[in-house]
N, C-alpha and C. Protein backbone atom coordinates (compact mmCIF):
# COMPACT_ATOMS: atom_id res chain seq x y z
N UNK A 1 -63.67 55.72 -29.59
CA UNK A 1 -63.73 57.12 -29.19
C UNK A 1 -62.76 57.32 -28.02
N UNK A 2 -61.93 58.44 -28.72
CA UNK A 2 -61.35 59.21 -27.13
C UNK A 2 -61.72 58.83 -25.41
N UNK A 3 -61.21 58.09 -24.61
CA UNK A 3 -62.01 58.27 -23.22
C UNK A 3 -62.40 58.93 -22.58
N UNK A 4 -61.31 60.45 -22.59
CA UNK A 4 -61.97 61.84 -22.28
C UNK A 4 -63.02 62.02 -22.94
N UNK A 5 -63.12 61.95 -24.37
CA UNK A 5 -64.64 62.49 -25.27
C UNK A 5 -65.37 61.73 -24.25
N UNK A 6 -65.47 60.13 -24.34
CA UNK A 6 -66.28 59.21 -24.09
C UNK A 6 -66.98 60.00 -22.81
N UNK A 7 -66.05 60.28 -21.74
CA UNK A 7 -66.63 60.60 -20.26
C UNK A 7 -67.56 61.87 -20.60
N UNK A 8 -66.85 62.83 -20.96
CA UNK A 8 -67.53 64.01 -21.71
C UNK A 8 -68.88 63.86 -21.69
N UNK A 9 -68.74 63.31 -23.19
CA UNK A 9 -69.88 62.54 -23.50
C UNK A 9 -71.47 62.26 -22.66
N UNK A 10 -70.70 61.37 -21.67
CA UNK A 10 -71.78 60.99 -21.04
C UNK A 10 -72.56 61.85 -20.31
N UNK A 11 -71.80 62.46 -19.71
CA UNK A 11 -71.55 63.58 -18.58
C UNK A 11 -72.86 65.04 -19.28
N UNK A 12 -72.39 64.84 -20.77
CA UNK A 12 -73.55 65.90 -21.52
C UNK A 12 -74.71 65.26 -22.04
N UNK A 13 -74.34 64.14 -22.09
CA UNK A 13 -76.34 63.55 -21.75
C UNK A 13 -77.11 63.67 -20.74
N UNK A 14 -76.44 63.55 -20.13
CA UNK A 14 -76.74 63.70 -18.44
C UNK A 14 -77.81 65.30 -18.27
N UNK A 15 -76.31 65.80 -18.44
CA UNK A 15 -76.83 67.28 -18.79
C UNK A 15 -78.13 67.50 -19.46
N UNK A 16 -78.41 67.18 -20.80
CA UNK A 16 -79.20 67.43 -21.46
C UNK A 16 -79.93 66.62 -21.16
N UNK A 17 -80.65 65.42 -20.57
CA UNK A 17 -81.86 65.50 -20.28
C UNK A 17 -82.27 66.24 -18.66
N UNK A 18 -81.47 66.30 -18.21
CA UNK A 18 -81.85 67.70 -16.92
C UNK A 18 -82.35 68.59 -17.45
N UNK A 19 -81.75 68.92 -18.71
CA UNK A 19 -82.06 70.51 -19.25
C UNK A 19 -83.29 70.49 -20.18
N UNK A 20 -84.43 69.47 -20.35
CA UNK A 20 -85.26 69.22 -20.61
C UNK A 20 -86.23 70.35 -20.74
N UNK A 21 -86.29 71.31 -19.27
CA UNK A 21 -87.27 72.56 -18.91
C UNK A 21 -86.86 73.37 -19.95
N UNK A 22 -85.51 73.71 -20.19
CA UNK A 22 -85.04 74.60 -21.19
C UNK A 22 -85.43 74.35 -22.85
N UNK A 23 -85.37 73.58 -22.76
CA UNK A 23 -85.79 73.23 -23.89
C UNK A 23 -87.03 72.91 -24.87
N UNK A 24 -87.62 72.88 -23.80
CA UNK A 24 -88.95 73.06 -23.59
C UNK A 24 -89.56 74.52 -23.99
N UNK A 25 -89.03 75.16 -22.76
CA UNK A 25 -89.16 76.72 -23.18
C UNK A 25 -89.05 77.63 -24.20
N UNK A 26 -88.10 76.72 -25.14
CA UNK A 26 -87.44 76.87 -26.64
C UNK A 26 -88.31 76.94 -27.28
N UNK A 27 -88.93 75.56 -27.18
CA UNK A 27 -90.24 75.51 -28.31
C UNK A 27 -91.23 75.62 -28.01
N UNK A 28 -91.91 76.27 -26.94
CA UNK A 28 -92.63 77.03 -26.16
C UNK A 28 -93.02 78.62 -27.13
N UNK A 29 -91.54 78.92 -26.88
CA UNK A 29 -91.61 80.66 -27.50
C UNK A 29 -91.55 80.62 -28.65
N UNK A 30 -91.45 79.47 -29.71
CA UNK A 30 -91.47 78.95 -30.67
C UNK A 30 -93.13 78.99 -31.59
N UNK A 31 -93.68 78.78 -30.54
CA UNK A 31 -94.96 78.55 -30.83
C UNK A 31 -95.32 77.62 -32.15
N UNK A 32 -94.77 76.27 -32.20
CA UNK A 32 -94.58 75.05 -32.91
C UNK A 32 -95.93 74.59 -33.08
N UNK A 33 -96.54 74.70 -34.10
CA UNK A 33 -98.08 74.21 -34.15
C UNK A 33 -97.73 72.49 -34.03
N UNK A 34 -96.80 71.91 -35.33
CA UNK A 34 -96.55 70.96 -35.68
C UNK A 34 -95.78 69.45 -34.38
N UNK A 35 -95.33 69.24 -35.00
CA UNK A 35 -94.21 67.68 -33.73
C UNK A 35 -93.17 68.15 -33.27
N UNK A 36 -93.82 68.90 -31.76
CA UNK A 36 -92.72 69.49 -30.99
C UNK A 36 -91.92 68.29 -30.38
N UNK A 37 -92.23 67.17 -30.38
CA UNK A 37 -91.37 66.09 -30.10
C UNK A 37 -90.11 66.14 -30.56
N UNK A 38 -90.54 66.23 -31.96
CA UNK A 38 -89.39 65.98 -33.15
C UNK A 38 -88.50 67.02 -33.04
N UNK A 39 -88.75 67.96 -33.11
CA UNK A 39 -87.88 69.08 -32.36
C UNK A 39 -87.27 69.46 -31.22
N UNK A 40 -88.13 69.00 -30.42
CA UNK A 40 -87.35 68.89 -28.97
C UNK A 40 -85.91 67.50 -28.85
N UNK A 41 -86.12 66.99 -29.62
CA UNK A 41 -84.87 65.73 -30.16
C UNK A 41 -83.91 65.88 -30.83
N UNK A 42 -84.64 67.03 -31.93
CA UNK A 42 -83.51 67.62 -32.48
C UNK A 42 -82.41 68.58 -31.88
N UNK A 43 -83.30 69.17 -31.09
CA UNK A 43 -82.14 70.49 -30.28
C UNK A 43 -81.53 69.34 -29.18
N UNK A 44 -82.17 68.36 -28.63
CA UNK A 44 -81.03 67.43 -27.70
C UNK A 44 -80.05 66.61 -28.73
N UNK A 45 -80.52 65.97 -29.85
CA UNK A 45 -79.09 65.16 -30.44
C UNK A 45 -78.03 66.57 -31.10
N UNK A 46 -78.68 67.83 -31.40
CA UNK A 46 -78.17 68.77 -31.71
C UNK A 46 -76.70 69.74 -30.83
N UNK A 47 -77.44 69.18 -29.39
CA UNK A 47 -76.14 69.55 -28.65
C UNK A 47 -75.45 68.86 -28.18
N UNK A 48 -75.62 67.44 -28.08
CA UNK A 48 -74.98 66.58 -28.16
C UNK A 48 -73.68 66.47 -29.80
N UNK A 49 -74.27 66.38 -30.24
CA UNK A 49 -73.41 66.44 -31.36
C UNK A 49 -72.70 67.74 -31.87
N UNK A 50 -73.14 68.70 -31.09
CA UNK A 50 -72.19 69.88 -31.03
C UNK A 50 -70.82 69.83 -29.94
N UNK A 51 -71.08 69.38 -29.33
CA UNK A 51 -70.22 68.94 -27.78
C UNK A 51 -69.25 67.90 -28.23
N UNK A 52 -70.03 66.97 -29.27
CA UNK A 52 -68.42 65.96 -29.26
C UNK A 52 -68.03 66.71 -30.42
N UNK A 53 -68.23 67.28 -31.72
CA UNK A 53 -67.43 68.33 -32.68
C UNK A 53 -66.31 68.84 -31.41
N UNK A 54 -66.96 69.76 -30.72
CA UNK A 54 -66.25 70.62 -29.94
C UNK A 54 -65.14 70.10 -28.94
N UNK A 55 -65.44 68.94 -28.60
CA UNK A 55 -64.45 67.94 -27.17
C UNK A 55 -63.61 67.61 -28.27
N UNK A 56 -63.64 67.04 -29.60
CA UNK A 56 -62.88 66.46 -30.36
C UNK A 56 -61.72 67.18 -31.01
N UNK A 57 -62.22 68.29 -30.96
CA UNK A 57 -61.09 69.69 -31.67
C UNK A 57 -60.39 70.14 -30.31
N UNK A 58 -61.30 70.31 -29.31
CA UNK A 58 -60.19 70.91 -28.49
C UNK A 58 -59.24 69.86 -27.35
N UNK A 59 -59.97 68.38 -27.54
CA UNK A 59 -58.75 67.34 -26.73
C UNK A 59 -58.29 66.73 -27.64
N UNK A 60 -58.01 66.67 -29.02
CA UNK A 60 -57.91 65.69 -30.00
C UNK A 60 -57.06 66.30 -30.77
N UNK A 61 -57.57 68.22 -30.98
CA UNK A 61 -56.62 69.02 -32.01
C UNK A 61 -57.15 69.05 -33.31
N UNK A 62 -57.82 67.86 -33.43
CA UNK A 62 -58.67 67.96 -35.04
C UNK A 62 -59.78 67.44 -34.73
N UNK A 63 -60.69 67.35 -36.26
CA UNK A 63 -62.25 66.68 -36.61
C UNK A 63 -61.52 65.30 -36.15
N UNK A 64 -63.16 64.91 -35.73
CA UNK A 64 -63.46 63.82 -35.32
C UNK A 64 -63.22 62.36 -36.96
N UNK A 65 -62.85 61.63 -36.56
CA UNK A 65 -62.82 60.55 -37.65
C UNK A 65 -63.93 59.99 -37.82
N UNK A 66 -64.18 59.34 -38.75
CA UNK A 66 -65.00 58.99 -39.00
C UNK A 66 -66.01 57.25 -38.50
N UNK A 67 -64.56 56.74 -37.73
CA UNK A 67 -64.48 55.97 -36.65
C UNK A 67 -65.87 56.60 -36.11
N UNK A 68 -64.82 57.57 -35.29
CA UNK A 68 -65.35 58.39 -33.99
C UNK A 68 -66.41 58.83 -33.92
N UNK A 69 -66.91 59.10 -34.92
CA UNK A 69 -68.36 59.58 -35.25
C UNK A 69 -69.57 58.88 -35.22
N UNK A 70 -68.78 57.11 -36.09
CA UNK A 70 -69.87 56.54 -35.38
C UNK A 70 -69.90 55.61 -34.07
N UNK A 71 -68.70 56.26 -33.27
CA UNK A 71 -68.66 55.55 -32.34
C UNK A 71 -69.85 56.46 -31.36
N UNK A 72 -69.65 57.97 -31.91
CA UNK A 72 -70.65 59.04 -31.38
C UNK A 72 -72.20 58.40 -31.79
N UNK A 73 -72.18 58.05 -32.67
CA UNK A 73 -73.77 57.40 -33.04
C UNK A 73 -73.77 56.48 -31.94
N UNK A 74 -73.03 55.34 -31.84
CA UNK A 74 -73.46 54.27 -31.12
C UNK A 74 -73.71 54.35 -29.32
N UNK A 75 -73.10 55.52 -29.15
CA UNK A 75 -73.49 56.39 -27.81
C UNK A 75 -74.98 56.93 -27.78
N UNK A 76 -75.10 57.42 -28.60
CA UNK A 76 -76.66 57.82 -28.68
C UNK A 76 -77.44 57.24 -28.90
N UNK A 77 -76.85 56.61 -29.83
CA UNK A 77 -78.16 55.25 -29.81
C UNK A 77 -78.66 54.30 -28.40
N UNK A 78 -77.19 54.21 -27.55
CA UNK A 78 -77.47 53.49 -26.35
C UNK A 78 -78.30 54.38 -25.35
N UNK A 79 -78.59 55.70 -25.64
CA UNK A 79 -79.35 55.96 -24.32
C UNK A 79 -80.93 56.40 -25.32
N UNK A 80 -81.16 56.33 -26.44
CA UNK A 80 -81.96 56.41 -27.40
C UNK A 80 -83.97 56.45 -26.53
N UNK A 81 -83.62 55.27 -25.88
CA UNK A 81 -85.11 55.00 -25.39
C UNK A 81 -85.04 55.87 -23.87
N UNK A 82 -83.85 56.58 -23.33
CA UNK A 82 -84.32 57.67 -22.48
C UNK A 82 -84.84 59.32 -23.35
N UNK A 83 -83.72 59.33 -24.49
CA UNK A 83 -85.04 60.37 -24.91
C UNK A 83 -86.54 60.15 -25.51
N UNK A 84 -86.45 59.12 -26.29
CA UNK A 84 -87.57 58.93 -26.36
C UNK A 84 -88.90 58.72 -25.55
N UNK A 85 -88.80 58.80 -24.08
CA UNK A 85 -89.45 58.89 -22.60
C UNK A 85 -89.81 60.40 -22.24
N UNK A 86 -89.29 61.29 -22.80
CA UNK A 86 -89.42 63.03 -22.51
C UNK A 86 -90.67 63.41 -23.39
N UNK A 87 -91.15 63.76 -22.81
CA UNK A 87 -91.72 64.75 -24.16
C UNK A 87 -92.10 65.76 -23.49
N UNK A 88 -92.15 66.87 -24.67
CA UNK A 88 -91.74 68.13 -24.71
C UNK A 88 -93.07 69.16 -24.49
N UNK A 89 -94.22 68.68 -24.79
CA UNK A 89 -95.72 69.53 -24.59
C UNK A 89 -96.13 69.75 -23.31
């Protein structure tokens, strides 16, 4: 992966588990009977993986390869057991 993405990257994990309250609030007004967990994971790998789409087109010029993508997996996977530490109720 890109080093700019890479820093990026990190920099919006960061972000997103700060932004935990927000997200929260999401599925709050949601009124989620079901595994707000599962959802609250989804909207964090969700913007995460919107962010490197987006870092990749606009420092790169194009889609991400397919390299890159799972180099994007193997990023997430490494901080994996900090989201799994949040929960969302």
């Amino acid at each position: 992966m890109d080093e700019k993405i890479q820093k990026i990257m990190q920099e919006k994990i960061h972000e997103t588990m700060v932004k935990v309250k927000e997200i929260t609030l999401l599925i709050n007004s949601l009124e989620l009977s079901s595994d707000v967990n599962s959802f609250g994971y989804g909207v964090m790998i969700g913007r995460l993986y919107n962010s490197f789409y987006y870092q990749s087109r606009r420092i790169l010029k194009r889609d991400p390869t397919e390299k890159e993508f799972f180099d994007f997996i193997e990023l997430v996977k490494q901080h994996q057991s900090k989201f799994l530490d949040i929960s969302f109720s």
